[in-house]
Protein backbone atom coordinates (compact mmCIF):
# COMPACT_ATOMS: atom_id res chain seq x y z
CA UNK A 1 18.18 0.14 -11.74
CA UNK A 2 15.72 -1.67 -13.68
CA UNK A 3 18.20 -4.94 -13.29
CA UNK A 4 18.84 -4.47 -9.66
CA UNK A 5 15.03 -4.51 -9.59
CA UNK A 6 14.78 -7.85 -11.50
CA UNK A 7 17.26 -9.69 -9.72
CA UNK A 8 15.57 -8.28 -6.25
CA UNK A 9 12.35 -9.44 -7.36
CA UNK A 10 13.30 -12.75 -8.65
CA UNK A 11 15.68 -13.60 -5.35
CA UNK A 12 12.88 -12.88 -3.21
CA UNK A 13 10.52 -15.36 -4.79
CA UNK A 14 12.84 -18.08 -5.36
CA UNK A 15 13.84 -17.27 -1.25
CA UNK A 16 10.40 -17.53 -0.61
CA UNK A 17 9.08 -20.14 -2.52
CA UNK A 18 8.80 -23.37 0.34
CA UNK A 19 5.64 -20.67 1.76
CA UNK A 20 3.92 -21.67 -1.71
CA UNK A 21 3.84 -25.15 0.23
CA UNK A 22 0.21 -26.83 0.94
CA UNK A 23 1.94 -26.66 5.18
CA UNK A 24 1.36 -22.90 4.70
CA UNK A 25 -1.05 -21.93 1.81
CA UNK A 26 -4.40 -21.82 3.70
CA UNK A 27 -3.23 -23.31 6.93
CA UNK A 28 -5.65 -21.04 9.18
CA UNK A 29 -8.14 -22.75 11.59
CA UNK A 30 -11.25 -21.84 11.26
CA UNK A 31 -11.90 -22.70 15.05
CA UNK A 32 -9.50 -19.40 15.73
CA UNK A 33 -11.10 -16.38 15.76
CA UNK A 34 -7.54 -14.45 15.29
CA UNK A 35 -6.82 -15.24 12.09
CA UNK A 36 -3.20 -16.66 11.90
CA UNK A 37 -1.36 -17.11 8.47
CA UNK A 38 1.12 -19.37 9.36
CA UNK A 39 -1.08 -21.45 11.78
CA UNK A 40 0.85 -25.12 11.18
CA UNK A 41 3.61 -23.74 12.16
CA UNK A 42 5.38 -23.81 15.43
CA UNK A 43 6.26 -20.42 17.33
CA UNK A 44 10.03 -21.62 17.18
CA UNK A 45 9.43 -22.43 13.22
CA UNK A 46 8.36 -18.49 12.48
CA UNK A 47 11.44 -17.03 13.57
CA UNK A 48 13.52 -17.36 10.17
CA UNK A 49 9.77 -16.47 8.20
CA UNK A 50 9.73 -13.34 10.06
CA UNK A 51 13.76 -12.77 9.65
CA UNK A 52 13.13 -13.17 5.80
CA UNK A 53 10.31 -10.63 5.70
CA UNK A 54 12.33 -8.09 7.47
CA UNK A 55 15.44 -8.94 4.69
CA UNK A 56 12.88 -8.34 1.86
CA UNK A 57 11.55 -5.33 3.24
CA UNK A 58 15.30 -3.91 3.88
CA UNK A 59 15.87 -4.90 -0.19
CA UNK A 60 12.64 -2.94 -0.97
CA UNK A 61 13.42 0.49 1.13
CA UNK A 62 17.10 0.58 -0.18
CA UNK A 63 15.49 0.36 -3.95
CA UNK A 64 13.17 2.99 -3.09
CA UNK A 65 15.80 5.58 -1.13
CA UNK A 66 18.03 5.39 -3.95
CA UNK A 67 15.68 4.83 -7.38
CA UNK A 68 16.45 6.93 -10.47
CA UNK A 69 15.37 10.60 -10.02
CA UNK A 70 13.75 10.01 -13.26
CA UNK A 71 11.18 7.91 -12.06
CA UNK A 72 7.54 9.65 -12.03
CA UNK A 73 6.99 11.62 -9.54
CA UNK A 74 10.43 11.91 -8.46
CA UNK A 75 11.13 15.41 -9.35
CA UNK A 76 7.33 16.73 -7.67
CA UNK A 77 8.62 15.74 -4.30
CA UNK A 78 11.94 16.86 -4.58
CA UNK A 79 10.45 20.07 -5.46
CA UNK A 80 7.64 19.98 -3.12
CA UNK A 81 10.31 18.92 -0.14
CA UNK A 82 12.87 21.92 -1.51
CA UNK A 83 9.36 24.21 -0.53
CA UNK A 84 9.06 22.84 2.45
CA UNK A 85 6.15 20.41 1.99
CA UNK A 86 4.15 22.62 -0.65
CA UNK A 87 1.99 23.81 2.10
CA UNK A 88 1.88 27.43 0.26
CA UNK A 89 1.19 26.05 -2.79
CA UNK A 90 -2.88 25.48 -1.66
CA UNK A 91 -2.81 22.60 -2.86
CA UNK A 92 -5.12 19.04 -1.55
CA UNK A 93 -1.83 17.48 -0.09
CA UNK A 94 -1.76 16.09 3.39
CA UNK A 95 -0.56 17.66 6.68
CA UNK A 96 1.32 14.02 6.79
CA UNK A 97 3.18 14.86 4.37
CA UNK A 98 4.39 18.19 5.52
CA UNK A 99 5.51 17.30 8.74
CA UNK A 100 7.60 14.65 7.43
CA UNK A 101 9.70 16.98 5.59
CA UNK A 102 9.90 19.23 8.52
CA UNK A 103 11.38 16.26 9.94
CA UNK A 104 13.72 15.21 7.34
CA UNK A 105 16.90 16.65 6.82
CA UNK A 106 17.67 15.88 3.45
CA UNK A 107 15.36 14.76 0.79
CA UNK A 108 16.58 11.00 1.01
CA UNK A 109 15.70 10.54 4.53
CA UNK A 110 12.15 11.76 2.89
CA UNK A 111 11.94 8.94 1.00
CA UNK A 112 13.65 6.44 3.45
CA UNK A 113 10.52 7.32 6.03
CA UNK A 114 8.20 6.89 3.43
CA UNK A 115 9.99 3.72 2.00
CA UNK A 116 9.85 2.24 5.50
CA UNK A 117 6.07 2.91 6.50
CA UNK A 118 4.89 1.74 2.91
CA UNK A 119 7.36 -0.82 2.43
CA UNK A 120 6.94 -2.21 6.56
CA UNK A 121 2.81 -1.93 6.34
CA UNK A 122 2.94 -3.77 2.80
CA UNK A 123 5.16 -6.90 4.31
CA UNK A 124 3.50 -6.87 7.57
CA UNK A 125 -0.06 -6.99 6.07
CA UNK A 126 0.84 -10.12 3.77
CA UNK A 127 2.61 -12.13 6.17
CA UNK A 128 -0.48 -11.51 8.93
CA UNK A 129 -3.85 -11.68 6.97
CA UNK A 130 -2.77 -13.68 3.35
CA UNK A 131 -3.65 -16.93 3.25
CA UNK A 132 -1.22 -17.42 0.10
CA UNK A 133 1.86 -15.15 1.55
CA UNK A 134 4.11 -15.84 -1.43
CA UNK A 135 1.22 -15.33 -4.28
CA UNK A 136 0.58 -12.32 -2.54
CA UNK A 137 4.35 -11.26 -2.85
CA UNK A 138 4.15 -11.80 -6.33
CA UNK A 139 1.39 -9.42 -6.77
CA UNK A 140 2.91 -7.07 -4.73
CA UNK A 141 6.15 -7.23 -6.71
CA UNK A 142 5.42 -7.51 -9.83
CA UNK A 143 3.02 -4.56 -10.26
CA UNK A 144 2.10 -2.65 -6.71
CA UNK A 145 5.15 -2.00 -5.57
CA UNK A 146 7.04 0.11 -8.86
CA UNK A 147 3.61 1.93 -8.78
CA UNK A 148 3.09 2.72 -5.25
CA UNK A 149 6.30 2.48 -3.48
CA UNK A 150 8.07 3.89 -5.99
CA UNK A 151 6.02 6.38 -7.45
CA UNK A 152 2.99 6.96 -5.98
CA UNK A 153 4.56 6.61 -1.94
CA UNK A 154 1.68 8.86 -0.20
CA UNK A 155 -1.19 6.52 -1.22
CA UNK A 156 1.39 3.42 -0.88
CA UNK A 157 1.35 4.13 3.32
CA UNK A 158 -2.50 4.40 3.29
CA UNK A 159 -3.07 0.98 1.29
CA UNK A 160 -0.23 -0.74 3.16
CA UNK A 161 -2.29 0.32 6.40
CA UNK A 162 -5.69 -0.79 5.12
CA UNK A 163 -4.10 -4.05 3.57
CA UNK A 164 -3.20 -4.92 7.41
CA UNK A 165 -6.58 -3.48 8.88
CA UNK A 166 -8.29 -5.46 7.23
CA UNK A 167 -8.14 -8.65 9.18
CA UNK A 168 -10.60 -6.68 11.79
CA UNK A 169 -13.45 -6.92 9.42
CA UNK A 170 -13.20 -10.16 9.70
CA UNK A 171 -12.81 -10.20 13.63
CA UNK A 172 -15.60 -7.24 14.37
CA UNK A 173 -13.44 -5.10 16.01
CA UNK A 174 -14.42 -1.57 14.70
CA UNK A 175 -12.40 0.17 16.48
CA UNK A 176 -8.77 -0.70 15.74
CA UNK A 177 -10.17 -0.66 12.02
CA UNK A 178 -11.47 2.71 12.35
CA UNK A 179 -8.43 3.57 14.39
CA UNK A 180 -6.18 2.57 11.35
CA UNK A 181 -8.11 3.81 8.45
CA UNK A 182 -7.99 7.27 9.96
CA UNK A 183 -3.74 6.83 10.32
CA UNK A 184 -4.74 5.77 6.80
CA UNK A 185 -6.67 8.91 5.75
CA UNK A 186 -3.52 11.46 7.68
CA UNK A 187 -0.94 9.96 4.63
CA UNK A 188 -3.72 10.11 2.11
CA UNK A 189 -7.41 11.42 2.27
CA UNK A 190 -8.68 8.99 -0.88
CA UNK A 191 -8.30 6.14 1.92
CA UNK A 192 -11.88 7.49 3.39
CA UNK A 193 -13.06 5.13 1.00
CA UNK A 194 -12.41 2.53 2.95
CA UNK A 195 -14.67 4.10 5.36
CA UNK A 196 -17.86 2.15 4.68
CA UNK A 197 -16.26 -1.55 3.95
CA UNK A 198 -16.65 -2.60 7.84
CA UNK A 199 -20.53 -2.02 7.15
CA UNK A 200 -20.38 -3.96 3.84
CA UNK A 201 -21.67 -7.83 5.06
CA UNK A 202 -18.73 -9.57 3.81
CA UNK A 203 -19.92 -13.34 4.18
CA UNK A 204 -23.25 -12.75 2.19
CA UNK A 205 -22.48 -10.08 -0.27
CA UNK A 206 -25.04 -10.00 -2.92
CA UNK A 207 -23.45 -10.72 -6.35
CA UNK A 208 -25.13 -8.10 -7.70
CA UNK A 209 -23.67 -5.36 -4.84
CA UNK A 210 -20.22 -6.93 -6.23
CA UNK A 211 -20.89 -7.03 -9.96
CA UNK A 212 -21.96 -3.29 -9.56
CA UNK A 213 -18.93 -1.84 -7.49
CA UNK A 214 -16.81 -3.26 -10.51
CA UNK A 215 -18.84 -1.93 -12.92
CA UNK A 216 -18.75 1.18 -11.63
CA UNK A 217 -14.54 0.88 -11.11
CA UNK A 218 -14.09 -0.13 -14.67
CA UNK A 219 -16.36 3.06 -15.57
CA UNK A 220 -14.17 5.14 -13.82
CA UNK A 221 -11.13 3.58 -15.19
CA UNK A 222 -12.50 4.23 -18.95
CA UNK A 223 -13.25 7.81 -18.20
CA UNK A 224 -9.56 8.67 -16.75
CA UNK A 225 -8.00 7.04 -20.41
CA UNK A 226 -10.17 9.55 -22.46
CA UNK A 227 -10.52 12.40 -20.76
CA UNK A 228 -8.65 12.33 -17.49
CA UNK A 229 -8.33 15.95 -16.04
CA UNK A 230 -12.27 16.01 -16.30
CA UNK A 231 -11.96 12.98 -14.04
CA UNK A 232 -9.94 14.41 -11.57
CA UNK A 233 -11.68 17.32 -11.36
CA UNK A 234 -14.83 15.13 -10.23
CA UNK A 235 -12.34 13.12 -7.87
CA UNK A 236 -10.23 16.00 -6.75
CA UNK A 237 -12.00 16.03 -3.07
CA UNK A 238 -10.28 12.72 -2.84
CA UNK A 239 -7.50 12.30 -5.21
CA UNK A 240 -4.22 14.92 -5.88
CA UNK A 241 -2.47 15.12 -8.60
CA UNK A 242 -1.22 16.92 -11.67
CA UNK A 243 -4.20 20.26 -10.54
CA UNK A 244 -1.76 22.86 -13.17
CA UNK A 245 -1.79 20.24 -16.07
CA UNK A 246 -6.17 19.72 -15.80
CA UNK A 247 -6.26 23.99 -15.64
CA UNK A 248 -5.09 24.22 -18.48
């Protein structure tokens, strides 16, 4: 798996490399108030950019249907889907999630929806709002997708939706943002977070406002590596995981 992976990975980039060009990297008027990615280019031009990102994104959802079931988190779902979605269990887990098993008839058509939205949100929101589509693959690939995708495939849907809502921050349209972060919050309730971000002046951000956010991630990222079931415990209004393993 881990070579089907690697040779996925590295066909994609080298595919995709010409949208490293200077014609595409940055190519968005400022004069538009819709930002467009891919604004040199002619309408007729898009067609095979928009073919390739629908090949990638098939490549992607076929490695994520049929990954190795001993791939984190693999073997919670299947359990969770074999109980119908967990919703007995009491636990923080979405409704989202539950009525997607009801839906699926076998466990792989679980993770074939789930592949799709995350997968089809993640593509869609690079190749609308990133002014650098193919660095952006590269960061997606190389890190973001084996850990969301693949793993972590609840939060993957909410980021992929917030990654293309974001372009109406930019735009002022607070409604199709809100609209989105709450289809967001349904897969995954830690996406609330992004709540607040439409109010956060993003031209004239104080560095200080910026300098203190990451201050205050890295803090939080230093707590969870020494002691992180006491961090989940103070996260566990917005984050589920592993509740048994911090009981104990």
């Amino acid at each position: 798996m881990e070579i089907i992976y690697l040779a996925l990975a590295a066909t994609i980039l080298l595919l995709t490399l010409p949208l490293s060009s200077l014609k595409v990297v940055y190519s968005h008027d400022e004069s538009q108030q819709r930002y467009d990615a891919l604004a040199r280019w002619k309408k007729g031009q898009r067609q095979p950019v928009y073919i390739g990102a629908g090949l990638i994104a098939i490549g992607l959802i076929a490695m994520c249907i049929f990954r190795s079931d001993e791939l984190a988190d693999y073997q919670m779902y299947e359990n969770l889907y074999r109980m119908g979605g967990g919703e007995n269990l009491r636990q923080d887990i979405e409704a989202s999630f539950v009525t997607i098993v009801k839906l699926s008839p076998t466990f792989l058509i679980l993770l074939g929806i789930y592949a799709t939205l995350s997968v089809g949100s993640h593509i869609m929101g690079i190749f609308k709002n990133s002014p650098n589509i193919w660095l952006s693959l590269v960061v997606y690939l190389s890190y973001y997708f084996v850990l969301h995708d693949m793993i972590q495939m609840r939060v993957a849907i909410g980021l992929g939706i917030i990654l293309y809502a974001v372009r109406y921050i930019t735009e002022r349209k607070i409604l199709p943002y809100m609209l989105l972060v709450g289809i967001a919050f349904w897969f995954h309730k830690s996406m609330a977070l992004f709540l607040p971000l439409y109010f956060i002046p993003y031209k004239n951000l104080n560095k200080w406002v910026w300098s203190g956010i990451m201050i205050y991630q890295q803090r939080l990222r230093v707590c969870s590596e020494i002691h992180p079931c006491r961090l989940h415990r103070c996260l566990r209004p917005v984050v589920y995981g592993q509740s048994r393993l911090c009981s104990l």
